[in-house]
PDB file of N, CA and C in Angstrom:
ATOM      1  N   UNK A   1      32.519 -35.254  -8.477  1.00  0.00           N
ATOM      2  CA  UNK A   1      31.469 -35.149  -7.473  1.00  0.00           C
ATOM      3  C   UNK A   1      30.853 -36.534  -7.297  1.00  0.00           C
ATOM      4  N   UNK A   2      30.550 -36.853  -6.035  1.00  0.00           N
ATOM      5  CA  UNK A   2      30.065 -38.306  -5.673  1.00  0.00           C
ATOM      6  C   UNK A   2      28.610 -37.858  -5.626  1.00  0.00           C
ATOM      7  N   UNK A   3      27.658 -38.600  -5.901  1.00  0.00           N
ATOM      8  CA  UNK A   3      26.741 -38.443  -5.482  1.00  0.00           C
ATOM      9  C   UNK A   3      25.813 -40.265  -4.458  1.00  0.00           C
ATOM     10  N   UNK A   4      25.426 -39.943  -3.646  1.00  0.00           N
ATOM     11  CA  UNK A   4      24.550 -41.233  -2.743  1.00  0.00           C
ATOM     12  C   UNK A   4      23.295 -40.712  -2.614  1.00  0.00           C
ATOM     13  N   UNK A   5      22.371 -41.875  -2.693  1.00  0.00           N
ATOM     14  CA  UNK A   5      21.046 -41.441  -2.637  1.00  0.00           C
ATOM     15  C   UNK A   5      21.073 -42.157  -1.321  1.00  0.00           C
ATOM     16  N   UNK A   6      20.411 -42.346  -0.427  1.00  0.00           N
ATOM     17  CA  UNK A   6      20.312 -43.049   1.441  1.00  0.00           C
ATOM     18  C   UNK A   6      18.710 -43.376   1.360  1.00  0.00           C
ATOM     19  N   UNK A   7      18.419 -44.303   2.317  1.00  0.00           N
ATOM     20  CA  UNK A   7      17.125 -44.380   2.821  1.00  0.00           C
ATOM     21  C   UNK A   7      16.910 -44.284   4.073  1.00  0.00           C
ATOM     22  N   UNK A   8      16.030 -42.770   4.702  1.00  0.00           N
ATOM     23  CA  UNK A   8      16.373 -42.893   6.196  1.00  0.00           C
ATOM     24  C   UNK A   8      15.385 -43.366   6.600  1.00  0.00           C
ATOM     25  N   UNK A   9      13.997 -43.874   6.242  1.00  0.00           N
ATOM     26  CA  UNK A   9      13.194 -44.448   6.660  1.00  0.00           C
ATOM     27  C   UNK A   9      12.232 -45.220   5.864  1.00  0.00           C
ATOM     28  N   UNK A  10      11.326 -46.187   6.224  1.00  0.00           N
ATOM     29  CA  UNK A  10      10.438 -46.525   5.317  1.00  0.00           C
ATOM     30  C   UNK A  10       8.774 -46.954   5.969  1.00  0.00           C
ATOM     31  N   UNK A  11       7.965 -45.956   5.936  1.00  0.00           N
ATOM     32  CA  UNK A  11       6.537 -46.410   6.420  1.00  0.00           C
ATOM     33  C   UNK A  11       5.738 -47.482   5.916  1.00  0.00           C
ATOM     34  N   UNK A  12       4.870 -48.311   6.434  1.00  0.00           N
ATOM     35  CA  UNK A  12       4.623 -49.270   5.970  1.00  0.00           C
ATOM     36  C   UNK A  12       2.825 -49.360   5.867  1.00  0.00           C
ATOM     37  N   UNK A  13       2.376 -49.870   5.596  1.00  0.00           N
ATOM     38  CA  UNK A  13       0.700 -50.613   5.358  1.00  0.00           C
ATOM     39  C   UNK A  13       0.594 -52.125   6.438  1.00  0.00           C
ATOM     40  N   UNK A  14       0.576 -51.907   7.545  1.00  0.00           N
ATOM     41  CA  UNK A  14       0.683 -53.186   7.955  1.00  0.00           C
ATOM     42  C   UNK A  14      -0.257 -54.373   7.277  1.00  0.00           C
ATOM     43  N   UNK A  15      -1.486 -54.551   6.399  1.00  0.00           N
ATOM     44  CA  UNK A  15      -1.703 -55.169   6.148  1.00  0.00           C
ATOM     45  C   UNK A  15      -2.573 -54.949   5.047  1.00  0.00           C
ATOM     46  N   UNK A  16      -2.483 -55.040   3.538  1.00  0.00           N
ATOM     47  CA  UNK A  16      -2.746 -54.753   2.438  1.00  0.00           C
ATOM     48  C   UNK A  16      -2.876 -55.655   1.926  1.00  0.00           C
ATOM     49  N   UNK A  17      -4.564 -56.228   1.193  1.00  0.00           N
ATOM     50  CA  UNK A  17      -4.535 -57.501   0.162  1.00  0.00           C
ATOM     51  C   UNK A  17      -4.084 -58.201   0.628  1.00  0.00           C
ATOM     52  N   UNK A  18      -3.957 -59.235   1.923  1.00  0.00           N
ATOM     53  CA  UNK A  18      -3.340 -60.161   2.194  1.00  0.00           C
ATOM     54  C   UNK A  18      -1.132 -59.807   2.373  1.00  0.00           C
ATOM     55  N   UNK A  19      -1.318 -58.640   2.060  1.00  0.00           N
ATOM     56  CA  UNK A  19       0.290 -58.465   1.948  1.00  0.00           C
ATOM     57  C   UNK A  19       1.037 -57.863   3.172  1.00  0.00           C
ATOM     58  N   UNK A  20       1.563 -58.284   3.916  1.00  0.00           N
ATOM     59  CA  UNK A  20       1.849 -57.779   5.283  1.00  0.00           C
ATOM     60  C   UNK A  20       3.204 -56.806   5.253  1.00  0.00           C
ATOM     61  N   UNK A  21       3.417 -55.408   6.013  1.00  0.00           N
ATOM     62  CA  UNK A  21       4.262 -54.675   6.040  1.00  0.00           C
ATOM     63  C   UNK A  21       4.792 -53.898   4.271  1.00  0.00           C
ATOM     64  N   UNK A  22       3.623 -53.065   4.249  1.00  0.00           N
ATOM     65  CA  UNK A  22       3.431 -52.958   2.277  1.00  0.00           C
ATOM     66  C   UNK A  22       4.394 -51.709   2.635  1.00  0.00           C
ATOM     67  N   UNK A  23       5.604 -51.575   1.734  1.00  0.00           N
ATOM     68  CA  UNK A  23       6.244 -50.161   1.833  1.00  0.00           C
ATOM     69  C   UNK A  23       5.506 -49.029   0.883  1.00  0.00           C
ATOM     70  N   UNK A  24       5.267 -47.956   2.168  1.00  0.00           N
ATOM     71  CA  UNK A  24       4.174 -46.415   1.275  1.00  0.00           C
ATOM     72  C   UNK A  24       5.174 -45.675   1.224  1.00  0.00           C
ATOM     73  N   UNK A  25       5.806 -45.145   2.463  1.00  0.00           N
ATOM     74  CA  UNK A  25       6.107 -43.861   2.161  1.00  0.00           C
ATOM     75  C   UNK A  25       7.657 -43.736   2.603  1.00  0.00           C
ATOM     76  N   UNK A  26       8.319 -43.332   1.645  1.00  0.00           N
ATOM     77  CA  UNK A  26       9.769 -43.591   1.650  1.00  0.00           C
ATOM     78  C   UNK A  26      10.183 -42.203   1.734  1.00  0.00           C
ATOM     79  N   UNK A  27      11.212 -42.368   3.326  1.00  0.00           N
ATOM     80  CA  UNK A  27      12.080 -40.782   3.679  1.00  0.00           C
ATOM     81  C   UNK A  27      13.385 -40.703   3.058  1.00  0.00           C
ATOM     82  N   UNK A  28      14.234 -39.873   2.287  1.00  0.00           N
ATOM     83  CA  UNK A  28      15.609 -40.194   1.636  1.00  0.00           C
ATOM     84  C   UNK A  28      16.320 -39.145   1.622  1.00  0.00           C
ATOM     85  N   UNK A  29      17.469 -39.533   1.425  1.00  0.00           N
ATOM     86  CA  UNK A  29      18.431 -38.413   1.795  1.00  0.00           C
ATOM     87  C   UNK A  29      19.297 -38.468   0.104  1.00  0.00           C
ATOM     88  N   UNK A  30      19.703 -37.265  -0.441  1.00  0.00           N
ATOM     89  CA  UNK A  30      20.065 -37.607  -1.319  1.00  0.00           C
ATOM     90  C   UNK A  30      21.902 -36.682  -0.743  1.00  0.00           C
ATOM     91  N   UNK A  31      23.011 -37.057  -0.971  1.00  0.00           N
ATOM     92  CA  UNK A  31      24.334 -36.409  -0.389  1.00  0.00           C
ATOM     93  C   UNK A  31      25.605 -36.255  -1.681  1.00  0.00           C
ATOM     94  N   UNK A  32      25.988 -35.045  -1.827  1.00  0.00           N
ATOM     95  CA  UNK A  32      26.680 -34.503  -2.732  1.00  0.00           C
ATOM     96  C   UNK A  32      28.561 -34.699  -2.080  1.00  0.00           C
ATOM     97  N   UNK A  33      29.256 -35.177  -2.475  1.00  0.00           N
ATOM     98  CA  UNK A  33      31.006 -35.077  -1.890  1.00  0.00           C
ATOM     99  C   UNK A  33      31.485 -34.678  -3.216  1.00  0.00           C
ATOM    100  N   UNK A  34      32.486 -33.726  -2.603  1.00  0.00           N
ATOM    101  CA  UNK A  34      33.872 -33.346  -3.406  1.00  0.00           C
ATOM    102  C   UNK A  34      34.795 -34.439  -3.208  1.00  0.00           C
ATOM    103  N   UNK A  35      36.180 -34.294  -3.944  1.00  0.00           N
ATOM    104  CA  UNK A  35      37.160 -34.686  -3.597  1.00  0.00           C
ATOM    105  C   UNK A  35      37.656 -34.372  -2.561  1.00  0.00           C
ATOM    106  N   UNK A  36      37.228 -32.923  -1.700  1.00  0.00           N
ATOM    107  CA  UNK A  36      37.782 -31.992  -0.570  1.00  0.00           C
ATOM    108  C   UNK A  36      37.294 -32.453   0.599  1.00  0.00           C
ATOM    109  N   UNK A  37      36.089 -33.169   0.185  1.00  0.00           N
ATOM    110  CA  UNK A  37      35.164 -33.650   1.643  1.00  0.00           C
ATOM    111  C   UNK A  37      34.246 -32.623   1.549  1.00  0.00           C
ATOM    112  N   UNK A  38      34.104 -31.397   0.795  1.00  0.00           N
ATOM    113  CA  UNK A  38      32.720 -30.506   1.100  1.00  0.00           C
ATOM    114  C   UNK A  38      31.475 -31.699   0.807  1.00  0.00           C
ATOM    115  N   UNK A  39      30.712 -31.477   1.465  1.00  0.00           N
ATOM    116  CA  UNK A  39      29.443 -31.860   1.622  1.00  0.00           C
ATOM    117  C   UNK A  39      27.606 -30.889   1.284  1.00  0.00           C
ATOM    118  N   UNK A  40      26.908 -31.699   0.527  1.00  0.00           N
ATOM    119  CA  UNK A  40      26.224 -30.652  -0.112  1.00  0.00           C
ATOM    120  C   UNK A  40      24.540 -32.038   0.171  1.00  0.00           C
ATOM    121  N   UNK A  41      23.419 -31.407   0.343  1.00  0.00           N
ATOM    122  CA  UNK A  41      22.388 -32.541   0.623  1.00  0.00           C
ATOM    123  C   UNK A  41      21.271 -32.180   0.610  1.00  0.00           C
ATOM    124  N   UNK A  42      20.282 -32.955   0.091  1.00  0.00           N
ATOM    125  CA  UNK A  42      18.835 -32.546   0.105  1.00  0.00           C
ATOM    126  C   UNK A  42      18.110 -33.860   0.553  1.00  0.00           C
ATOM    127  N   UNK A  43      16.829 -33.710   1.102  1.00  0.00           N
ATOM    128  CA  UNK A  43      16.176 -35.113   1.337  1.00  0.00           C
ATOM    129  C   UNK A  43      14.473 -34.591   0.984  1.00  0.00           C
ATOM    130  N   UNK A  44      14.237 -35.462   1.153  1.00  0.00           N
ATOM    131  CA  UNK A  44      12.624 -35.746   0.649  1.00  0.00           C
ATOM    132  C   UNK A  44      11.961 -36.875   1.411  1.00  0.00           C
ATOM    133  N   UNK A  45      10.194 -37.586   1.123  1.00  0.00           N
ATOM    134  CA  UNK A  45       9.743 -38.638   1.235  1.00  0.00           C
ATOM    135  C   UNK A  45       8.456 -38.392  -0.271  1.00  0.00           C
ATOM    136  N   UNK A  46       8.616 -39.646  -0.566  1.00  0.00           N
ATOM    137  CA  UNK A  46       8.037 -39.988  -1.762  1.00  0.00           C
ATOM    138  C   UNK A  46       6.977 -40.763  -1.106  1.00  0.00           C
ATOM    139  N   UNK A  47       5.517 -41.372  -1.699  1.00  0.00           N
ATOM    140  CA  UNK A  47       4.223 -41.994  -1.955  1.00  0.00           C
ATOM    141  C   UNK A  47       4.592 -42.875  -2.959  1.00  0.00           C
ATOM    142  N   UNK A  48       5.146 -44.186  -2.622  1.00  0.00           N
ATOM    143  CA  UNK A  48       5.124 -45.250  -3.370  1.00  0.00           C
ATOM    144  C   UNK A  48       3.477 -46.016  -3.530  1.00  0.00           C
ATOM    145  N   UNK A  49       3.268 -46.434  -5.087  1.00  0.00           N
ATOM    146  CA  UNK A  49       1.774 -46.459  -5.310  1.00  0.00           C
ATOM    147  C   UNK A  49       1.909 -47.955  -4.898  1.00  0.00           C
ATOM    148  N   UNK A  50       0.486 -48.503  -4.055  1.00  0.00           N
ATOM    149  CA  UNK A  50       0.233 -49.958  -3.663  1.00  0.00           C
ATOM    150  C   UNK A  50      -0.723 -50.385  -4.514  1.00  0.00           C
ATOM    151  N   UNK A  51      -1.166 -49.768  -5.651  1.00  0.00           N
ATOM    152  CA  UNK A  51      -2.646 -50.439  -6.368  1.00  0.00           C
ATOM    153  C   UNK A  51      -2.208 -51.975  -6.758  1.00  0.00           C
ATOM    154  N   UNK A  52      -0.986 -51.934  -7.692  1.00  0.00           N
ATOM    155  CA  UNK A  52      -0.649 -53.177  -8.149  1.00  0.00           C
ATOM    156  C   UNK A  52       0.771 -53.729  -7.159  1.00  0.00           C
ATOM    157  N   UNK A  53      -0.118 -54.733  -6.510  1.00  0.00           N
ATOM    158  CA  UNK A  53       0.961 -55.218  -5.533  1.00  0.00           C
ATOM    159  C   UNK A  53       1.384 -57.078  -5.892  1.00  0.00           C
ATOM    160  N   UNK A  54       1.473 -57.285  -7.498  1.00  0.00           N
ATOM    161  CA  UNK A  54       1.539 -58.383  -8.574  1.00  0.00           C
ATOM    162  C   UNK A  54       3.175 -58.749  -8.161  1.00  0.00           C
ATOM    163  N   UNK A  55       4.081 -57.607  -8.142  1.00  0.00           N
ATOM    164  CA  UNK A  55       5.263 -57.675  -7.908  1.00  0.00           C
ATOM    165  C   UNK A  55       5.648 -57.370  -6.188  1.00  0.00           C
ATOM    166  N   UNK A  56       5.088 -57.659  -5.738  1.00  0.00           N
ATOM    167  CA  UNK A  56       4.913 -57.242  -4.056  1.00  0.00           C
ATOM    168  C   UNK A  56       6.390 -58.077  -3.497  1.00  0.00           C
ATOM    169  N   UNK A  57       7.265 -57.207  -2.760  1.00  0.00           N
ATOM    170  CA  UNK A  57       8.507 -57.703  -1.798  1.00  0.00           C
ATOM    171  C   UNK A  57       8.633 -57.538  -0.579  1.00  0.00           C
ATOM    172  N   UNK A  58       8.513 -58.892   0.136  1.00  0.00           N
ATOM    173  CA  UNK A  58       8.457 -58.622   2.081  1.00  0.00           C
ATOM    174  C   UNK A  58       9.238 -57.862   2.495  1.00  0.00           C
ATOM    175  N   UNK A  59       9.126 -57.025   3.183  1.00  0.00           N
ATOM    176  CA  UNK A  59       9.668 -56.429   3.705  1.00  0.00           C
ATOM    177  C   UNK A  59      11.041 -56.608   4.415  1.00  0.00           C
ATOM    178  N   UNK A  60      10.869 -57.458   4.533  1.00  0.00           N
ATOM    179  CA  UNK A  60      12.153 -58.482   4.978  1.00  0.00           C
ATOM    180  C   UNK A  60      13.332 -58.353   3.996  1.00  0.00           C
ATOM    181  N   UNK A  61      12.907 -58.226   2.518  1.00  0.00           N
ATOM    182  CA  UNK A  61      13.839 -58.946   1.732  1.00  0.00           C
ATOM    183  C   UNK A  61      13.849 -57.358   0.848  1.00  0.00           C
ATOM    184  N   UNK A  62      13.510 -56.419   1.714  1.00  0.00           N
ATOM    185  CA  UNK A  62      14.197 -55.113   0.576  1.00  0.00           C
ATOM    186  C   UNK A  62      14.989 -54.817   1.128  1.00  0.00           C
ATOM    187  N   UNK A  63      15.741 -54.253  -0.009  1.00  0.00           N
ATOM    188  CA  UNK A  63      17.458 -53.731   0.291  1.00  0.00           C
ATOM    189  C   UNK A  63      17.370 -52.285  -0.263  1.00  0.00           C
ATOM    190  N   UNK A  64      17.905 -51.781   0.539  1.00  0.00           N
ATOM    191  CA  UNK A  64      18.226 -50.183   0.043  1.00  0.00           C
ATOM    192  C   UNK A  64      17.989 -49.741  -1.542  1.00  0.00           C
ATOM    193  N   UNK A  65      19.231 -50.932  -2.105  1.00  0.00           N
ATOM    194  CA  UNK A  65      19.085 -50.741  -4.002  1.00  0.00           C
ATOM    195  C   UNK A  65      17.717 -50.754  -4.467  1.00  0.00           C
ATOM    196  N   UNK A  66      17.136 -51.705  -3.879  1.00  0.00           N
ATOM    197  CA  UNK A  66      15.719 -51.808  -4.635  1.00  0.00           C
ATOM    198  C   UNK A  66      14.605 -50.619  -4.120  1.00  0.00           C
ATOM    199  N   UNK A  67      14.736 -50.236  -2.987  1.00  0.00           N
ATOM    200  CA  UNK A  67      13.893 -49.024  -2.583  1.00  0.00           C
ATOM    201  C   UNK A  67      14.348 -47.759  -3.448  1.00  0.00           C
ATOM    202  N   UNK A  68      15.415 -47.634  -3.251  1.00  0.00           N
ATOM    203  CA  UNK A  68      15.728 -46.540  -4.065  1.00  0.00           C
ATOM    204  C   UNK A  68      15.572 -45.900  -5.891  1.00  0.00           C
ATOM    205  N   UNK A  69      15.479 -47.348  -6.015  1.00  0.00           N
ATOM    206  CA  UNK A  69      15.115 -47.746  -7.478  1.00  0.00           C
ATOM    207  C   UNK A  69      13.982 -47.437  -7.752  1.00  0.00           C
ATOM    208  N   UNK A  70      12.899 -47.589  -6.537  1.00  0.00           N
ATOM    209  CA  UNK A  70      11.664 -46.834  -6.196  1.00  0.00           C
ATOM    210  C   UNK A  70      11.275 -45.516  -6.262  1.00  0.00           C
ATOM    211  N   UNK A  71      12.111 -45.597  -5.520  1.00  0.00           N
ATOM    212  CA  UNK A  71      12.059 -43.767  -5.164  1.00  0.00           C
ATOM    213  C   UNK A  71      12.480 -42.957  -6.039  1.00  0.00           C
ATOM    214  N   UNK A  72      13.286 -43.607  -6.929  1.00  0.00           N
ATOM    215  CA  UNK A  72      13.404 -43.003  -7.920  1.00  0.00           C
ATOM    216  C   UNK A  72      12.816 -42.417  -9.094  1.00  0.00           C
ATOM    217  N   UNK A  73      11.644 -43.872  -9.530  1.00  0.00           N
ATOM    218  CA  UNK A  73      11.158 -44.423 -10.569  1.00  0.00           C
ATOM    219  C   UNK A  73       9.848 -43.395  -9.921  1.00  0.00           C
ATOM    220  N   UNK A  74       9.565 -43.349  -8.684  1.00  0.00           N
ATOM    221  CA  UNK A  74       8.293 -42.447  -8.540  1.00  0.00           C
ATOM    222  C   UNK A  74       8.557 -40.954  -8.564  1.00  0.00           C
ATOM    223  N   UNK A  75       9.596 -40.585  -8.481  1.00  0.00           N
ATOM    224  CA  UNK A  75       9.981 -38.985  -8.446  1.00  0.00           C
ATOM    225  C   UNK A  75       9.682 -39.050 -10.108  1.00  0.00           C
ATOM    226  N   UNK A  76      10.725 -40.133 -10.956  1.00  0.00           N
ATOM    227  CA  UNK A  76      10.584 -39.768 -12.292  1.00  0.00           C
ATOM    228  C   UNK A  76       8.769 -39.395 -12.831  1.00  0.00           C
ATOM    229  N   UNK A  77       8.296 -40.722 -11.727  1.00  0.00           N
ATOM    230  CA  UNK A  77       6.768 -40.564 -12.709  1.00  0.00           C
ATOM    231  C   UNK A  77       6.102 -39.259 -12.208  1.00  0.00           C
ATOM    232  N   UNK A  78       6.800 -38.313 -10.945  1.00  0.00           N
ATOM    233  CA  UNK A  78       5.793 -37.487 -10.821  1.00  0.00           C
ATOM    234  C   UNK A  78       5.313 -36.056 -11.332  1.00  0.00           C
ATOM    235  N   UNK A  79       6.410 -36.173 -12.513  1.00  0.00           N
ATOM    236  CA  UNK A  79       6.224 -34.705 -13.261  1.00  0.00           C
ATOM    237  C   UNK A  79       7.278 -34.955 -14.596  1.00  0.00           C
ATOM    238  N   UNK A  80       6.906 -34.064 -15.984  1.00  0.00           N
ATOM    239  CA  UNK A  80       7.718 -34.176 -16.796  1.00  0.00           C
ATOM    240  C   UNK A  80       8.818 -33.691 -16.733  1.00  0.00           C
ATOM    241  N   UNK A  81      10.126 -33.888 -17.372  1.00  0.00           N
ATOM    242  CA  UNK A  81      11.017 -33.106 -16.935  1.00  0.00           C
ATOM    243  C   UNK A  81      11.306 -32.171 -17.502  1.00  0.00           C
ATOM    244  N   UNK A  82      12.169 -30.822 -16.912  1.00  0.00           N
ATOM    245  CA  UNK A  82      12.564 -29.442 -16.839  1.00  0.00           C
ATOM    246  C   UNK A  82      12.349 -29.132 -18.215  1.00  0.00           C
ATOM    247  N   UNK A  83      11.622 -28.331 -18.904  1.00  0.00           N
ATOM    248  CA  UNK A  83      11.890 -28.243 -19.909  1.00  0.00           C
ATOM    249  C   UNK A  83      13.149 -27.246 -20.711  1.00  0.00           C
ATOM    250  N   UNK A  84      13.477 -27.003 -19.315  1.00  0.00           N
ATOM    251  CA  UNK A  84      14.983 -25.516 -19.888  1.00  0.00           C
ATOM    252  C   UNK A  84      16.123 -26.634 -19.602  1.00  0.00           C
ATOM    253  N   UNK A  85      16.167 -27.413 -18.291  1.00  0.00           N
ATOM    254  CA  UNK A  85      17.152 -28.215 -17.920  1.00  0.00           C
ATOM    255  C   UNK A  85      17.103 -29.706 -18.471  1.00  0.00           C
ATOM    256  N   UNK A  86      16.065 -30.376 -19.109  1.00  0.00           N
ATOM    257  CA  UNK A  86      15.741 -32.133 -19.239  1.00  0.00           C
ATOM    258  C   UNK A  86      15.988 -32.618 -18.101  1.00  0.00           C
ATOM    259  N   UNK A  87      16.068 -31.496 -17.233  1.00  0.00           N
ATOM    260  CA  UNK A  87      16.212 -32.683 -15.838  1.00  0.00           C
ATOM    261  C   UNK A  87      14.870 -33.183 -14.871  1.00  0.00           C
ATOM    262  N   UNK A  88      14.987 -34.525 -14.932  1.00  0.00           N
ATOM    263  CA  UNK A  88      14.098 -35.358 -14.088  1.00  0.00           C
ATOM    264  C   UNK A  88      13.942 -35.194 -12.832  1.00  0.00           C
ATOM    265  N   UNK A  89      12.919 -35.289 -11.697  1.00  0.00           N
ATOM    266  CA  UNK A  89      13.038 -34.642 -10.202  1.00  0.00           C
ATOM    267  C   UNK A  89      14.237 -35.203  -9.758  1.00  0.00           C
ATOM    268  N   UNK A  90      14.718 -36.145 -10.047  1.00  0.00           N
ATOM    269  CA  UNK A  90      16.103 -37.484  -9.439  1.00  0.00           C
ATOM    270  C   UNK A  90      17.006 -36.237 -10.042  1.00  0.00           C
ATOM    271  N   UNK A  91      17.789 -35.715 -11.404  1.00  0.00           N
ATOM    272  CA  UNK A  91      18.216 -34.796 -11.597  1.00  0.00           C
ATOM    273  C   UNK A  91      18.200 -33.790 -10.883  1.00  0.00           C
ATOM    274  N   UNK A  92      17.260 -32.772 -10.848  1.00  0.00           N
ATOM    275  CA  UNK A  92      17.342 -31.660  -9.657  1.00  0.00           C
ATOM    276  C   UNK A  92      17.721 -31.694  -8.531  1.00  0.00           C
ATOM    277  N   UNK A  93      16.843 -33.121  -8.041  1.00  0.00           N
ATOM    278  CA  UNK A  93      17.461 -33.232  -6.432  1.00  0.00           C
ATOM    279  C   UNK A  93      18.948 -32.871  -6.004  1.00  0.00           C
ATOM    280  N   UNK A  94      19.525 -34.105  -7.070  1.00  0.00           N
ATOM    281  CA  UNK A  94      20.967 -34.241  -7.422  1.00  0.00           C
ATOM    282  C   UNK A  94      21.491 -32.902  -7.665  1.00  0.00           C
ATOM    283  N   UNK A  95      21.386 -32.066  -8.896  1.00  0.00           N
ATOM    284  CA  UNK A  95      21.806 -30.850  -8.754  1.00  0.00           C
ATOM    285  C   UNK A  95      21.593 -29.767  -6.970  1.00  0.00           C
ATOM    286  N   UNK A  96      20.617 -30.397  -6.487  1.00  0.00           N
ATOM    287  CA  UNK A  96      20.240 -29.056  -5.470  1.00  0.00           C
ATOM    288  C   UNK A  96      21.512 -29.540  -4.511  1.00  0.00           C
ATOM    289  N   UNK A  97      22.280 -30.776  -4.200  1.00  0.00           N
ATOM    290  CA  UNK A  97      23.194 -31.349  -3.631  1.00  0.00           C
ATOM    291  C   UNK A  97      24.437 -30.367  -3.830  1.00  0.00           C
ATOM    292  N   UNK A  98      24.274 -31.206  -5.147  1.00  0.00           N
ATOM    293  CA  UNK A  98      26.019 -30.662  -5.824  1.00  0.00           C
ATOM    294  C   UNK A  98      26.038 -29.027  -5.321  1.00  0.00           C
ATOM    295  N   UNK A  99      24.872 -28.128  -5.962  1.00  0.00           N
ATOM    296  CA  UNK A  99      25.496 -26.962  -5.516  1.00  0.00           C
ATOM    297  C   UNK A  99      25.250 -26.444  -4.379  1.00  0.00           C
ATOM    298  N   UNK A 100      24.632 -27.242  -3.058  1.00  0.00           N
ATOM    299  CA  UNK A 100      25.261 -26.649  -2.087  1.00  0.00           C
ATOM    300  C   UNK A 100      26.487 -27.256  -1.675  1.00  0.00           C
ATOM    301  N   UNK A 101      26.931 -27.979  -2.226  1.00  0.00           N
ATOM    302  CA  UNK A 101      28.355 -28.427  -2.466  1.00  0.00           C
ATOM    303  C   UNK A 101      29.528 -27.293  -2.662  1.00  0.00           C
ATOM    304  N   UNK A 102      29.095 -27.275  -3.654  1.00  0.00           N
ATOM    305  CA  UNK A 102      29.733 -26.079  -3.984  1.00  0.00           C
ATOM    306  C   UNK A 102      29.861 -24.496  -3.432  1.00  0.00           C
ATOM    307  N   UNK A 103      29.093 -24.193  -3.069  1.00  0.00           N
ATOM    308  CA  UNK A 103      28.512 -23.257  -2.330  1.00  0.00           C
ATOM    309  C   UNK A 103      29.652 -22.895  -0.938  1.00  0.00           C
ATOM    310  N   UNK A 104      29.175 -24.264  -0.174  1.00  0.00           N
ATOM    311  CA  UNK A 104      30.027 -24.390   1.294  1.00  0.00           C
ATOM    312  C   UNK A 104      29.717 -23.256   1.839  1.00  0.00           C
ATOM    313  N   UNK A 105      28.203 -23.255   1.952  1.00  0.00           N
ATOM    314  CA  UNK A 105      27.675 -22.200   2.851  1.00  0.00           C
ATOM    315  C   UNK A 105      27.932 -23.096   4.631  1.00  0.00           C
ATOM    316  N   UNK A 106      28.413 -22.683   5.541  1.00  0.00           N
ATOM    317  CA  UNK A 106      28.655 -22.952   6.461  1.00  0.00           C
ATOM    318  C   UNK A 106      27.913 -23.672   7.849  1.00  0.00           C
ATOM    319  N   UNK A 107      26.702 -22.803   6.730  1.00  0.00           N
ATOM    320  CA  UNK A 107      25.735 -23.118   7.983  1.00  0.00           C
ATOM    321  C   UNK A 107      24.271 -24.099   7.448  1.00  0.00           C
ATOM    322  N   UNK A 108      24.613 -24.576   6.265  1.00  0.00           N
ATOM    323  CA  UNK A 108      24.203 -25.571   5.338  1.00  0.00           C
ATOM    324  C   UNK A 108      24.595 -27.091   5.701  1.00  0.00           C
ATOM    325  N   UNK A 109      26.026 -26.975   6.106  1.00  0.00           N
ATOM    326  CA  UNK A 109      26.839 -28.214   6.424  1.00  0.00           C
ATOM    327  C   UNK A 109      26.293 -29.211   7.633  1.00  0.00           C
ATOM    328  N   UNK A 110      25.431 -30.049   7.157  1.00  0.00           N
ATOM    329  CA  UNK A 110      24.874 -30.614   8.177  1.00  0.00           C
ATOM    330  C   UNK A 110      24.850 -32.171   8.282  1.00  0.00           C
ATOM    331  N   UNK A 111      24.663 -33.118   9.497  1.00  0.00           N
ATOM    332  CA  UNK A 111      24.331 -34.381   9.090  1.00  0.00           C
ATOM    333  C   UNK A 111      23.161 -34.504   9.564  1.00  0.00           C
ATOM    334  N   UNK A 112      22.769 -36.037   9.449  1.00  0.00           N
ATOM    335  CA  UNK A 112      21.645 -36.475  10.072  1.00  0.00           C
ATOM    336  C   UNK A 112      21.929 -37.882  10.604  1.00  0.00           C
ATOM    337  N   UNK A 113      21.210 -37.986  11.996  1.00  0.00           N
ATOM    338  CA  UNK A 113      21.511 -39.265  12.900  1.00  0.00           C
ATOM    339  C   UNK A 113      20.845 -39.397  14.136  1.00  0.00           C
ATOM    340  N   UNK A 114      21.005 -39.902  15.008  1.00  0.00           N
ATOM    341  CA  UNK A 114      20.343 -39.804  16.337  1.00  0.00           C
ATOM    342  C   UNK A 114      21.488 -40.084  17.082  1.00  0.00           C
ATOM    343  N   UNK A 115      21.439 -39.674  18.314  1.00  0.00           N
ATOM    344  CA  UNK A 115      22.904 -40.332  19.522  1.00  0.00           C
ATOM    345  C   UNK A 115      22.587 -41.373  20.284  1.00  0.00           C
ATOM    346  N   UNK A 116      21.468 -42.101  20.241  1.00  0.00           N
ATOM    347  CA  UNK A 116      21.415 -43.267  20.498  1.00  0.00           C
ATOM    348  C   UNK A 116      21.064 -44.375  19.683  1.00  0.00           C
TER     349      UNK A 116
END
């Protein structure tokens, strides 16, 4: 099973502490593949915290890896994990993928995009 985490959007703070275009609120797609091509997916948006903006990156110069690394690191901080499963919200998500992966409910099978 493949798993990709995506970033389909990213809201911003236009102007914070002197820090211009502050990333808040991050939209994501998380996408489950077989070897078969079934397709399985969940998405979310996370509240990235701006208090300490010591390590602050223009906007310019984030890359997917590093947002996601985000988005990650804030799902982890936002609850302990499963205590039946040890799984972390990044875990579940991931699981809620895989098994509609598995599943191949028909009417589950979806993408996301715009036509222009």
């Amino acid at each position: 099973m493949n798993i990709v985490w995506k970033i389909i959007n990213i809201e911003w703070i236009q102007n914070l502490n002197g820090n211009e275009k502050v990333a808040k609120n991050v939209h994501f797609w998380v996408e489950a593949t077989d070897e078969d091509g079934h397709m399985g997916y969940t998405w979310g948006s996370v509240q990235l915290d701006v208090e300490d903006l010591e390590e602050f990156v223009p906007y310019a110069e984030l890359t997917e890896t590093k947002v996601i690394s985000w988005v990650q690191q804030a799902l982890i901080n936002m609850q302990e994990p499963n205590p039946v499963t040890g799984l972390t919200l990044v875990g579940e998500l991931e699981n809620q993928a895989i098994t509609m992966c598995e599943e191949q409910d028909p009417l589950r099978v979806r993408g996301i995009g715009v036509p222009w």
